[in-house]
C-alpha atoms as a PDB file:
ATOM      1  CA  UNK A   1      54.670  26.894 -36.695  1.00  0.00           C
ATOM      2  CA  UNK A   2      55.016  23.531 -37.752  1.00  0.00           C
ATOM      3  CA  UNK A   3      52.395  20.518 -37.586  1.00  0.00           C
ATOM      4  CA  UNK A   4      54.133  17.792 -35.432  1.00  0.00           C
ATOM      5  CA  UNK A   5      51.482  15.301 -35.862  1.00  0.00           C
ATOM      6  CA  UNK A   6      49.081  15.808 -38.365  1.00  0.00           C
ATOM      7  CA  UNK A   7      46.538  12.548 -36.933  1.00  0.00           C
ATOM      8  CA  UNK A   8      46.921  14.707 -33.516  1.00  0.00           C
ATOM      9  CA  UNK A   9      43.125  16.133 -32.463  1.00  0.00           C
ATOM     10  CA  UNK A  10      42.065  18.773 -30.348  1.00  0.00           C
ATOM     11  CA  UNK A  11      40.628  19.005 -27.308  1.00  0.00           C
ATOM     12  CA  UNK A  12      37.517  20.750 -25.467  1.00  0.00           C
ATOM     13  CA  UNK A  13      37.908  22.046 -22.570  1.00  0.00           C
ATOM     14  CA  UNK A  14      35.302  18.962 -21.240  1.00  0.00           C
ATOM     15  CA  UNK A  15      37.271  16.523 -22.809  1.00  0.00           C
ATOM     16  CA  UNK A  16      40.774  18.164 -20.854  1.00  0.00           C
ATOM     17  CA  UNK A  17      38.484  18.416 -17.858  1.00  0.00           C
ATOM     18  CA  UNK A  18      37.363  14.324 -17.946  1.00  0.00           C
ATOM     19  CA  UNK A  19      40.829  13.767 -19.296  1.00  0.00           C
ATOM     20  CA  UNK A  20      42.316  14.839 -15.656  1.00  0.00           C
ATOM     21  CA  UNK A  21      39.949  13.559 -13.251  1.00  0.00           C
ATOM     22  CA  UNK A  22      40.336   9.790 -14.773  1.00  0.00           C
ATOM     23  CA  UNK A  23      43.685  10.904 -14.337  1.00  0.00           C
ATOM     24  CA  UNK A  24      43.008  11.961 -10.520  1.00  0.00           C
ATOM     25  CA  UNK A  25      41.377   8.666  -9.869  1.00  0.00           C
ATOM     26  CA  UNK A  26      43.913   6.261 -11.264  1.00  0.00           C
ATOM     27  CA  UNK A  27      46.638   8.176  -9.471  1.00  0.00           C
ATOM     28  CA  UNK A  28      47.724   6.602  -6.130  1.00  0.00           C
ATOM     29  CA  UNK A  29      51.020   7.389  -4.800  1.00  0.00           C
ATOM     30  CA  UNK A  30      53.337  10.607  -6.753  1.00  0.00           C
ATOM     31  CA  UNK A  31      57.315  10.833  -6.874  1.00  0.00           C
ATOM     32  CA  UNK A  32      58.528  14.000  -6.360  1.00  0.00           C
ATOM     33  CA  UNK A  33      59.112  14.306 -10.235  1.00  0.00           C
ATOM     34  CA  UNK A  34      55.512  14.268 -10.369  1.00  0.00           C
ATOM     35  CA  UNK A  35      54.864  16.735  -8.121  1.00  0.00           C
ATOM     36  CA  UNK A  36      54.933  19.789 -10.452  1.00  0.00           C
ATOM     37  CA  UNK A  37      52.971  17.813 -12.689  1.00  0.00           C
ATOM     38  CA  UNK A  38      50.113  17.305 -10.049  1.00  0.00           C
ATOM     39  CA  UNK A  39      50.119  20.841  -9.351  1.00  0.00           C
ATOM     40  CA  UNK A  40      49.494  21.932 -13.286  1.00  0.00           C
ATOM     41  CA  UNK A  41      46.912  19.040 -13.390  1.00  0.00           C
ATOM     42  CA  UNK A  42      45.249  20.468  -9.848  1.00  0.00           C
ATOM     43  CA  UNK A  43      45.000  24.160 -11.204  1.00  0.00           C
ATOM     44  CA  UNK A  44      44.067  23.468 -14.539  1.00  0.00           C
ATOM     45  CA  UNK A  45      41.318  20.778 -13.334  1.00  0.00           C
ATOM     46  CA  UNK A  46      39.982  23.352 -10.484  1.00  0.00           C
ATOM     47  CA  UNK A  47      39.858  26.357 -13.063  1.00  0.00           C
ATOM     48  CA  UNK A  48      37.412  24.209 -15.704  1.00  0.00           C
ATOM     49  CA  UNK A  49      35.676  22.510 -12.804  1.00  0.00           C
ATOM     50  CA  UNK A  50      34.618  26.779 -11.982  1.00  0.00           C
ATOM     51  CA  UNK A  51      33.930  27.125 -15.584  1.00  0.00           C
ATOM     52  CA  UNK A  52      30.946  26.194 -18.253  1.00  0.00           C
ATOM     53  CA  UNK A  53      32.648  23.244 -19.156  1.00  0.00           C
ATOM     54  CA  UNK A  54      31.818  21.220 -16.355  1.00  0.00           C
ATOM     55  CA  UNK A  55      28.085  21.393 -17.361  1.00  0.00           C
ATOM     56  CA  UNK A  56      28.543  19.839 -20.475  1.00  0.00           C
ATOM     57  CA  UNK A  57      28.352  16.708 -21.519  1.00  0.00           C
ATOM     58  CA  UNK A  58      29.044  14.674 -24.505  1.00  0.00           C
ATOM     59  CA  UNK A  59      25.145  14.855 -25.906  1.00  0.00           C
ATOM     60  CA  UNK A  60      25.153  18.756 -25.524  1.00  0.00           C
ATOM     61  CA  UNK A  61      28.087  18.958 -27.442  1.00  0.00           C
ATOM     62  CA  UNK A  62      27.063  16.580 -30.001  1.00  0.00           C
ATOM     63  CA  UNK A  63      23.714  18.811 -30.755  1.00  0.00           C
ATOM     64  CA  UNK A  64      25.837  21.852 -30.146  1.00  0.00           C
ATOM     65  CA  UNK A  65      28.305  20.749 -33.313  1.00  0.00           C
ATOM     66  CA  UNK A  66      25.179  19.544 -35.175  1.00  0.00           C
ATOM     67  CA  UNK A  67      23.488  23.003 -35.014  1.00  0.00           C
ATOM     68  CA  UNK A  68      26.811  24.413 -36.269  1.00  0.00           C
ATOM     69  CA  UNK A  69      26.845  22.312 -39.361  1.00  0.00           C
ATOM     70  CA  UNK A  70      24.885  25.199 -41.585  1.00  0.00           C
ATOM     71  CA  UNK A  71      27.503  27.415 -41.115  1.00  0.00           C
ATOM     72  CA  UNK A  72      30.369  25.675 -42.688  1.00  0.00           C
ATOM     73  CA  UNK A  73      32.955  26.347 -40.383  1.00  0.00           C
ATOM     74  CA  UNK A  74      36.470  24.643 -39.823  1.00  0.00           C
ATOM     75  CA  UNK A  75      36.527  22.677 -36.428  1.00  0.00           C
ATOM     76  CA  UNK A  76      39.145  24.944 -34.631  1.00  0.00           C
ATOM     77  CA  UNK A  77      36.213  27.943 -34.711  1.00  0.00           C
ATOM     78  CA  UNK A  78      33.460  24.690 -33.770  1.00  0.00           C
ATOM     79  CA  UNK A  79      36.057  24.215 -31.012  1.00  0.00           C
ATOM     80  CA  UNK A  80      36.459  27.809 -29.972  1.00  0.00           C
ATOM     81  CA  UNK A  81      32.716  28.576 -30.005  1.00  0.00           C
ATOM     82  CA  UNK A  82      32.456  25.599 -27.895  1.00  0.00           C
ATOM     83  CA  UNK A  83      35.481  26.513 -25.331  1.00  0.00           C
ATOM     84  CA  UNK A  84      35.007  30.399 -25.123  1.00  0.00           C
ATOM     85  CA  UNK A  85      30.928  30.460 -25.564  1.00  0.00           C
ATOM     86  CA  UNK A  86      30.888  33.981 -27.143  1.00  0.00           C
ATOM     87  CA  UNK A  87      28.264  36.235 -25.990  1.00  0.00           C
ATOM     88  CA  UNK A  88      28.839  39.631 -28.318  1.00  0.00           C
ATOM     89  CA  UNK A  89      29.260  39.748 -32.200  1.00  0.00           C
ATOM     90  CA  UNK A  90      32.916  41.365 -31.489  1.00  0.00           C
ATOM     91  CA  UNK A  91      33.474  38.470 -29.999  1.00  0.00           C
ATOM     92  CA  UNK A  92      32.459  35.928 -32.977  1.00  0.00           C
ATOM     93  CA  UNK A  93      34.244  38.394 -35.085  1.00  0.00           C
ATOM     94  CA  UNK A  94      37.407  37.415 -33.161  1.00  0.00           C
ATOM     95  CA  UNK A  95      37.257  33.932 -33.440  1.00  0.00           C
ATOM     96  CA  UNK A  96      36.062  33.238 -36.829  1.00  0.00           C
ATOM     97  CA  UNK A  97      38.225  34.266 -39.605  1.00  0.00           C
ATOM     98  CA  UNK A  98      37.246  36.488 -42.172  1.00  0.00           C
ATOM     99  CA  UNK A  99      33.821  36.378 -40.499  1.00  0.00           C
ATOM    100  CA  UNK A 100      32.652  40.334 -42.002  1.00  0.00           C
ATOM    101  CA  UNK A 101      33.105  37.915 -45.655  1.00  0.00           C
ATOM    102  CA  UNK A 102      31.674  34.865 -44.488  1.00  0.00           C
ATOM    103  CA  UNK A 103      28.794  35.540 -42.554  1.00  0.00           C
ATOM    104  CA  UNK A 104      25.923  38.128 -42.476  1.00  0.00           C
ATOM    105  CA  UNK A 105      24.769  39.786 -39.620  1.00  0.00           C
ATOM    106  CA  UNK A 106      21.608  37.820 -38.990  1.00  0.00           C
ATOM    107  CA  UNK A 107      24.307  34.889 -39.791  1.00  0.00           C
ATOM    108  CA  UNK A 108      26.506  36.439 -36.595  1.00  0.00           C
ATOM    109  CA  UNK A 109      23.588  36.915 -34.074  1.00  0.00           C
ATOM    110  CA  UNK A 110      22.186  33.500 -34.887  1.00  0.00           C
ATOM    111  CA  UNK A 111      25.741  32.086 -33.814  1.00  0.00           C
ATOM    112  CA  UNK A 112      25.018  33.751 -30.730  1.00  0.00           C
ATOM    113  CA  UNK A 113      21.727  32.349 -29.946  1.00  0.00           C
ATOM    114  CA  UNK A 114      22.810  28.811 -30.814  1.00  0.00           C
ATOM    115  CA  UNK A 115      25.587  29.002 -27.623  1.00  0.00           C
ATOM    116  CA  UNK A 116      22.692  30.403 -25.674  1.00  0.00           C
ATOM    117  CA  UNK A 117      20.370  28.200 -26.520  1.00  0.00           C
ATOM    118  CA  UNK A 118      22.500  24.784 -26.554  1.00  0.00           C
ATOM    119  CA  UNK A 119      25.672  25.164 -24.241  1.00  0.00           C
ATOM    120  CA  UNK A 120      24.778  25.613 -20.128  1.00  0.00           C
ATOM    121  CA  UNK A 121      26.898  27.692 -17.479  1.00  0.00           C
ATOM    122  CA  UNK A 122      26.346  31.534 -18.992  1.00  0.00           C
ATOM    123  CA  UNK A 123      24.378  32.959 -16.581  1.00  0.00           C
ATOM    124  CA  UNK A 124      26.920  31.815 -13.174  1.00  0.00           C
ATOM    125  CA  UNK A 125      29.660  33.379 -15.881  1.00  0.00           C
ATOM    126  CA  UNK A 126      27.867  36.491 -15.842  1.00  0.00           C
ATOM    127  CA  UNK A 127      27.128  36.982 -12.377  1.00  0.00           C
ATOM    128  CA  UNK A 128      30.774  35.890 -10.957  1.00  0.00           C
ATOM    129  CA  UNK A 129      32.178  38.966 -13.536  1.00  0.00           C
ATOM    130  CA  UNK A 130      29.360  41.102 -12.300  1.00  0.00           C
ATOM    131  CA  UNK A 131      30.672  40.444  -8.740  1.00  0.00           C
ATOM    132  CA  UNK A 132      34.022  40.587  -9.744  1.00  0.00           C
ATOM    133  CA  UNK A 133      33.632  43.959 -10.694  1.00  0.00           C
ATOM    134  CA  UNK A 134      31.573  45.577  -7.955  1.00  0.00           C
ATOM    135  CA  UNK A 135      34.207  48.265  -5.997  1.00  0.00           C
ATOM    136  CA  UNK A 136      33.941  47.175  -2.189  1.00  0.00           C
END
């Protein structure tokens, strides 16, 4: 893979989701070009609008990325934490590299606690899977 832009940032899944509705409300009229364009933006904007992301806001992320700053990780696993909101150590082990040499246990389950304690929207999560998976 090569680095295109190297000054290029990335994006929560907040930012994407305020990103798209300024887009929404500057929009007016579409030409047809557009049109496939509107549809990505529509289904991307409705899925994070249904997901934790749209309870954030700029201070929560703020104090979430200050809480992190102990653990001296690299901003793509701030920025996963952040977007995926791990609830299991499997999980943390998945998006932190090298995380069995990096961190200790107690190091892994306070991770945990910190996105429980400082990002909003896990308990809908869990009780739309819980639903989700109920046989009818």
């Amino acid at each position: 893979m090569e680095v295109k832009n190297e000054k290029a940032a990335m994006l929560s899944n907040y930012e994407v989701l305020n990103l798209l509705n300024d887009m929404h409300k500057g929009q007016s009229k579409q030409s047809k070009l557009q049109t496939n364009l509107a549809t990505i933006s529509y289904e991307i904007t409705h899925y994070l609008e249904q997901s934790a992301c749209s309870q954030q806001s700029p201070e929560i992320i703020a104090n979430f990325m200050k809480a992190l700053e102990s653990f001296k990780l690299t901003k793509a696993e701030k920025l996963q934490l952040l977007n995926l909101r791990p609830k299991t150590a499997v999980e943390i082990q998945l998006i932190i590299e090298e995380s069995e040499e990096r961190l200790t246990e107690d190091q892994i389950y306070e991770l945990l606690d910190l996105v429980k304690e400082h990002l909003p929207g896990g308990d809908e999560e869990e009780e739309m899977e819980a639903e989700d998976q109920e046989p009818e």
